[in-house]
N, C-alpha and C. Protein backbone atom coordinates (compact mmCIF):
# COMPACT_ATOMS: atom_id res chain seq x y z
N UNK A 1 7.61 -2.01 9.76
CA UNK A 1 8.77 -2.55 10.45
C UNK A 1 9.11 -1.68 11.65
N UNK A 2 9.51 -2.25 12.64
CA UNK A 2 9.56 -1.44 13.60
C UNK A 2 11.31 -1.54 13.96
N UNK A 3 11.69 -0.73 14.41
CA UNK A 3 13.15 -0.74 15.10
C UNK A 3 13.18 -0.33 16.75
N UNK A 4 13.79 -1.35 17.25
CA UNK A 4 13.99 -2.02 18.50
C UNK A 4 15.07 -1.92 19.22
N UNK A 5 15.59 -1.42 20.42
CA UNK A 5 16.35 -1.45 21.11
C UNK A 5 16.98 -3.13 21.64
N UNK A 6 15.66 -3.91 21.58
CA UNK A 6 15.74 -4.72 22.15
C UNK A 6 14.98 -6.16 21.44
N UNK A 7 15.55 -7.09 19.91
CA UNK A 7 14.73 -7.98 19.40
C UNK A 7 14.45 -9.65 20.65
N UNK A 8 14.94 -9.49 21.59
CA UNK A 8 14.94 -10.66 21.94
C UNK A 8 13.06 -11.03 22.68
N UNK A 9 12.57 -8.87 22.91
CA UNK A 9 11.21 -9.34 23.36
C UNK A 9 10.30 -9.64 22.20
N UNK A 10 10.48 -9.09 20.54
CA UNK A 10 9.89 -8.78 19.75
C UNK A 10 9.60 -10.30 19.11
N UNK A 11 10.99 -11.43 19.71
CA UNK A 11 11.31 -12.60 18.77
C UNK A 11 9.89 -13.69 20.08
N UNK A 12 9.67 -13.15 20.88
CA UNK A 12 8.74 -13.17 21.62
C UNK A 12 7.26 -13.70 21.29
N UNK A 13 6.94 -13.02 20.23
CA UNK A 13 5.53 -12.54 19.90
C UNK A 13 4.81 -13.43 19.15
N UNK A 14 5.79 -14.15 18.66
CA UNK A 14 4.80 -15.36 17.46
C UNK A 14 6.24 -16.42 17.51
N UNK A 15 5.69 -17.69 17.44
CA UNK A 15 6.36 -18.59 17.80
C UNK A 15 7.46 -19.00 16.48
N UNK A 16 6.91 -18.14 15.08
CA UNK A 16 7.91 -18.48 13.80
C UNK A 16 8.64 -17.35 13.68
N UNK A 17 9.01 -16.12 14.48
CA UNK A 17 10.00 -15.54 14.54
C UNK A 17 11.61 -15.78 14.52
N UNK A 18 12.27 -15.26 13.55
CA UNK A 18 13.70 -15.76 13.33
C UNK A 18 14.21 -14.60 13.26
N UNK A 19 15.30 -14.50 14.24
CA UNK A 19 16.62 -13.38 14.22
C UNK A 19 17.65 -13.77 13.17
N UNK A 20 17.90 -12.55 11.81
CA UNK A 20 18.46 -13.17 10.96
C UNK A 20 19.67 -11.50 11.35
N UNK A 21 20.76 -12.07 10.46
CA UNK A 21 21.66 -10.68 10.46
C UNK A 21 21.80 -10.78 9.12
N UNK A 22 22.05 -9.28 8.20
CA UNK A 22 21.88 -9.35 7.23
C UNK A 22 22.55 -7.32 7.38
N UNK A 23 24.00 -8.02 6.67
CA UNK A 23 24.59 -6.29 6.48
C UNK A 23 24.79 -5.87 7.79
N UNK A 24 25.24 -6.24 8.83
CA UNK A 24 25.49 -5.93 9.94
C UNK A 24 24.67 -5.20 10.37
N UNK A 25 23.70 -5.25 10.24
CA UNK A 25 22.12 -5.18 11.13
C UNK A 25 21.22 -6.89 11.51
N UNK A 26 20.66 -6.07 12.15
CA UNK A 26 20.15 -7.63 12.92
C UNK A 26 18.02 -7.40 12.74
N UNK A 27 17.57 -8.61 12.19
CA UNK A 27 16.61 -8.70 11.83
C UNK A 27 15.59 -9.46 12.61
N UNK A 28 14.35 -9.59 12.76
CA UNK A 28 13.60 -10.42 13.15
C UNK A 28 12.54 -10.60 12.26
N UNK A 29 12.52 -11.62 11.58
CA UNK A 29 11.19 -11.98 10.04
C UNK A 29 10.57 -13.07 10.50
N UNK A 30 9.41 -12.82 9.67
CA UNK A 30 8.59 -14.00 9.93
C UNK A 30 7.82 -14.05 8.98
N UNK A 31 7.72 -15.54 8.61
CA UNK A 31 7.11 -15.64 7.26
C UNK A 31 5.68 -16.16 7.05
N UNK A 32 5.08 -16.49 7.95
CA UNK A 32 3.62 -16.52 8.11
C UNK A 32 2.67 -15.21 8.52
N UNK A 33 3.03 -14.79 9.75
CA UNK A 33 2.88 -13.55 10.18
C UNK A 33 3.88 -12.33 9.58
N UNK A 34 3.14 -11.54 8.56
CA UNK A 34 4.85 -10.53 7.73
C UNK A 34 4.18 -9.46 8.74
N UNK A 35 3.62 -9.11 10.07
CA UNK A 35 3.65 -8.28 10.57
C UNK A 35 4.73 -7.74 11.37
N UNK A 36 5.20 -9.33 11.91
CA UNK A 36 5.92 -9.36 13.13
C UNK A 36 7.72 -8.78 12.38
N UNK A 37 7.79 -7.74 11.98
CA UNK A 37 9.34 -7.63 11.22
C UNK A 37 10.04 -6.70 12.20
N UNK A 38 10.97 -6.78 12.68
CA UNK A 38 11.96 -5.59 12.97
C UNK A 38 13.03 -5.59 12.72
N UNK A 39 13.83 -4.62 13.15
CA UNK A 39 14.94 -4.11 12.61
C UNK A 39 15.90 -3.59 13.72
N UNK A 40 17.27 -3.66 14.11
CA UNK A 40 18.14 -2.79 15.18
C UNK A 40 19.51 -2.90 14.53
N UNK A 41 20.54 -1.58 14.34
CA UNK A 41 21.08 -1.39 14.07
C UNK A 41 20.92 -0.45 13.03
């Protein structure tokens, strides 16, 4: 998982990327590709 200043380039990368918030952090998952994960906050 990587942590990001910035998920809007990361949500970028594969077209099933979803920005989820979860605990007042903000996520980017993806459930085909489980590479594409990050994290900010």
């Amino acid at each position: 998982m990587k942590v990001a200043n910035s998920l809007r380039s990361l949500k970028q990368r594969h077209r099933d990327c979803r920005v989820v918030r979860r605990k007042g952090r903000v996520y980017v998952i993806n459930k085909t590709q489980r590479r594409f994960k990050a994290r900010q906050g």
